[in-house]
Protein backbone atom coordinates (compact mmCIF):
# COMPACT_ATOMS: atom_id res chain seq x y z
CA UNK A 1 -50.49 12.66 -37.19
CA UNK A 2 -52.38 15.30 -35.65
CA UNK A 3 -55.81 14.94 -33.46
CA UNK A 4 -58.40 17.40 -34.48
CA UNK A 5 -60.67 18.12 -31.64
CA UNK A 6 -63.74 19.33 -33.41
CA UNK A 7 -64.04 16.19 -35.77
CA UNK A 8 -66.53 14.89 -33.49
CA UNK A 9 -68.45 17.91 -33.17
CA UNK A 10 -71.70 18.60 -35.70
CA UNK A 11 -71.72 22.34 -36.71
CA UNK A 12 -75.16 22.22 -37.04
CA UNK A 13 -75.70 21.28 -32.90
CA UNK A 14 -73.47 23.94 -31.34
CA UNK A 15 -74.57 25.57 -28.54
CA UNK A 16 -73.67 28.94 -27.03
CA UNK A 17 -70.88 27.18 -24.82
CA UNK A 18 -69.44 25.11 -27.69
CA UNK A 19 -69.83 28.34 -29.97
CA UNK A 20 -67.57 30.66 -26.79
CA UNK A 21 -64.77 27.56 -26.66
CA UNK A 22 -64.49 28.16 -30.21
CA UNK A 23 -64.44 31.91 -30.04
CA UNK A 24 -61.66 31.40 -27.73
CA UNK A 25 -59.79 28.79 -29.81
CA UNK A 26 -59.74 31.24 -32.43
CA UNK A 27 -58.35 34.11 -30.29
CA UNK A 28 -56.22 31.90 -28.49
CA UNK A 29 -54.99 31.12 -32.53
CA UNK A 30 -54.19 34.74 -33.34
CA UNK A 31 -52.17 35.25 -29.94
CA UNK A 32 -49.61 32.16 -30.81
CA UNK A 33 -49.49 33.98 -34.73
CA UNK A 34 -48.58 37.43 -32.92
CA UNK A 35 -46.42 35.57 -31.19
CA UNK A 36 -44.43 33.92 -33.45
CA UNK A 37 -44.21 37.57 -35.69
CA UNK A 38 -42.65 38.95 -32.42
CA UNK A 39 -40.00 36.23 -32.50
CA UNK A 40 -39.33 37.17 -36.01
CA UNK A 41 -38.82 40.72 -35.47
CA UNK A 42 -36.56 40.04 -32.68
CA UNK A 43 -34.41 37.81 -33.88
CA UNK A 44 -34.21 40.49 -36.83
CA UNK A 45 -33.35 43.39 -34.81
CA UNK A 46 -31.05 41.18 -32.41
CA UNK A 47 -29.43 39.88 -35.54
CA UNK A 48 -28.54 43.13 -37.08
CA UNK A 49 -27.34 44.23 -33.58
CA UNK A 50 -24.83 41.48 -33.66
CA UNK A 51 -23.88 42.33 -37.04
CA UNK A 52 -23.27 45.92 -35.95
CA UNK A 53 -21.39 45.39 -33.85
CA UNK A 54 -18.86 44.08 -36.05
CA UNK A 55 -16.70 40.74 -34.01
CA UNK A 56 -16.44 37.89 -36.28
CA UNK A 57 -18.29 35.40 -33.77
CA UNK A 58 -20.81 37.78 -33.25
CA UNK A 59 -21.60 38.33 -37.28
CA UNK A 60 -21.94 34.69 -37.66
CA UNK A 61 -24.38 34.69 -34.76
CA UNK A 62 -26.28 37.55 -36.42
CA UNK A 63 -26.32 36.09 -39.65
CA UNK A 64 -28.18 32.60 -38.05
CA UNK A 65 -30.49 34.56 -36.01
CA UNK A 66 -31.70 36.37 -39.50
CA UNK A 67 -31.61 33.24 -40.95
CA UNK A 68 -34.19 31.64 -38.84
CA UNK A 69 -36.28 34.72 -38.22
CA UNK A 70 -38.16 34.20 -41.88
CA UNK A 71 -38.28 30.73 -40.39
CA UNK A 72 -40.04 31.53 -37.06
CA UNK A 73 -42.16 33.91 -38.84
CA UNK A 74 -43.03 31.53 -41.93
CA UNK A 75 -44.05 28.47 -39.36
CA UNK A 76 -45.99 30.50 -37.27
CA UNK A 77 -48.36 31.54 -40.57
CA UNK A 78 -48.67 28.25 -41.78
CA UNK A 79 -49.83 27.21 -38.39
CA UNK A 80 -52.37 29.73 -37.98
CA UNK A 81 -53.80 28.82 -41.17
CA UNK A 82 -53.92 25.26 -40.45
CA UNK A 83 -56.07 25.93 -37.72
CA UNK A 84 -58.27 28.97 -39.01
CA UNK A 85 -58.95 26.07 -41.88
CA UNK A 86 -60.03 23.64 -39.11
CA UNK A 87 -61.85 25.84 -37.16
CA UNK A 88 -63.75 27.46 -40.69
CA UNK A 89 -67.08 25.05 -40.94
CA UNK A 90 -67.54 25.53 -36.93
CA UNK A 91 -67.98 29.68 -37.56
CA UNK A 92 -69.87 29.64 -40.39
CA UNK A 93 -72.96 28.31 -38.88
CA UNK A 94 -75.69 29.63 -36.29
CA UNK A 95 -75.86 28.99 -32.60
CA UNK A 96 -78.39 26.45 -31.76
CA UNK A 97 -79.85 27.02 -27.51
């Protein structure tokens, strides 16, 4: 079970610094989704690598490093979702002060 920090917070009462800690929440959201794509795409390209080069140990290796790249990538998504979905009510509303 998760803890979701702005449970206790009314979106209606958010002032300019609660409004900035969610601006950065959200940016600091996107950077860990960027992240996780870069993982992806190397674990692609070092994958292929491996399997270009041809050794049987090395292929196998390739092979589970392209296996879990969709994986990497396909957590990361969900995860950024999760959160943009959390963090949704708290943007849609005015700053109060």
């Amino acid at each position: 079970m998760s803890y979701d920090a702005y449970a206790d917070l009314d979106p209606d009462a958010l002032t300019l610094r609660d409004r900035l800690a969610t601006d950065r929440t959200v940016l600091a959201n996107e950077r860990t989704l960027l992240a996780h794509v870069r993982t992806a795409l190397g674990l692609i390209g070092g994958g292929g690598a491996l399997i270009y080069l041809g050794n049987d140990s090395l292929v196998a290796i390739g092979v589970v490093f392209m296996t879990i790249a969709p994986m990497a990538f396909g957590y990361g998504l969900w995860r950024y979702l999760r959160v943009r979905k959390k963090l949704k009510p708290l943007l849609a509303k005015p700053v109060v002060g």
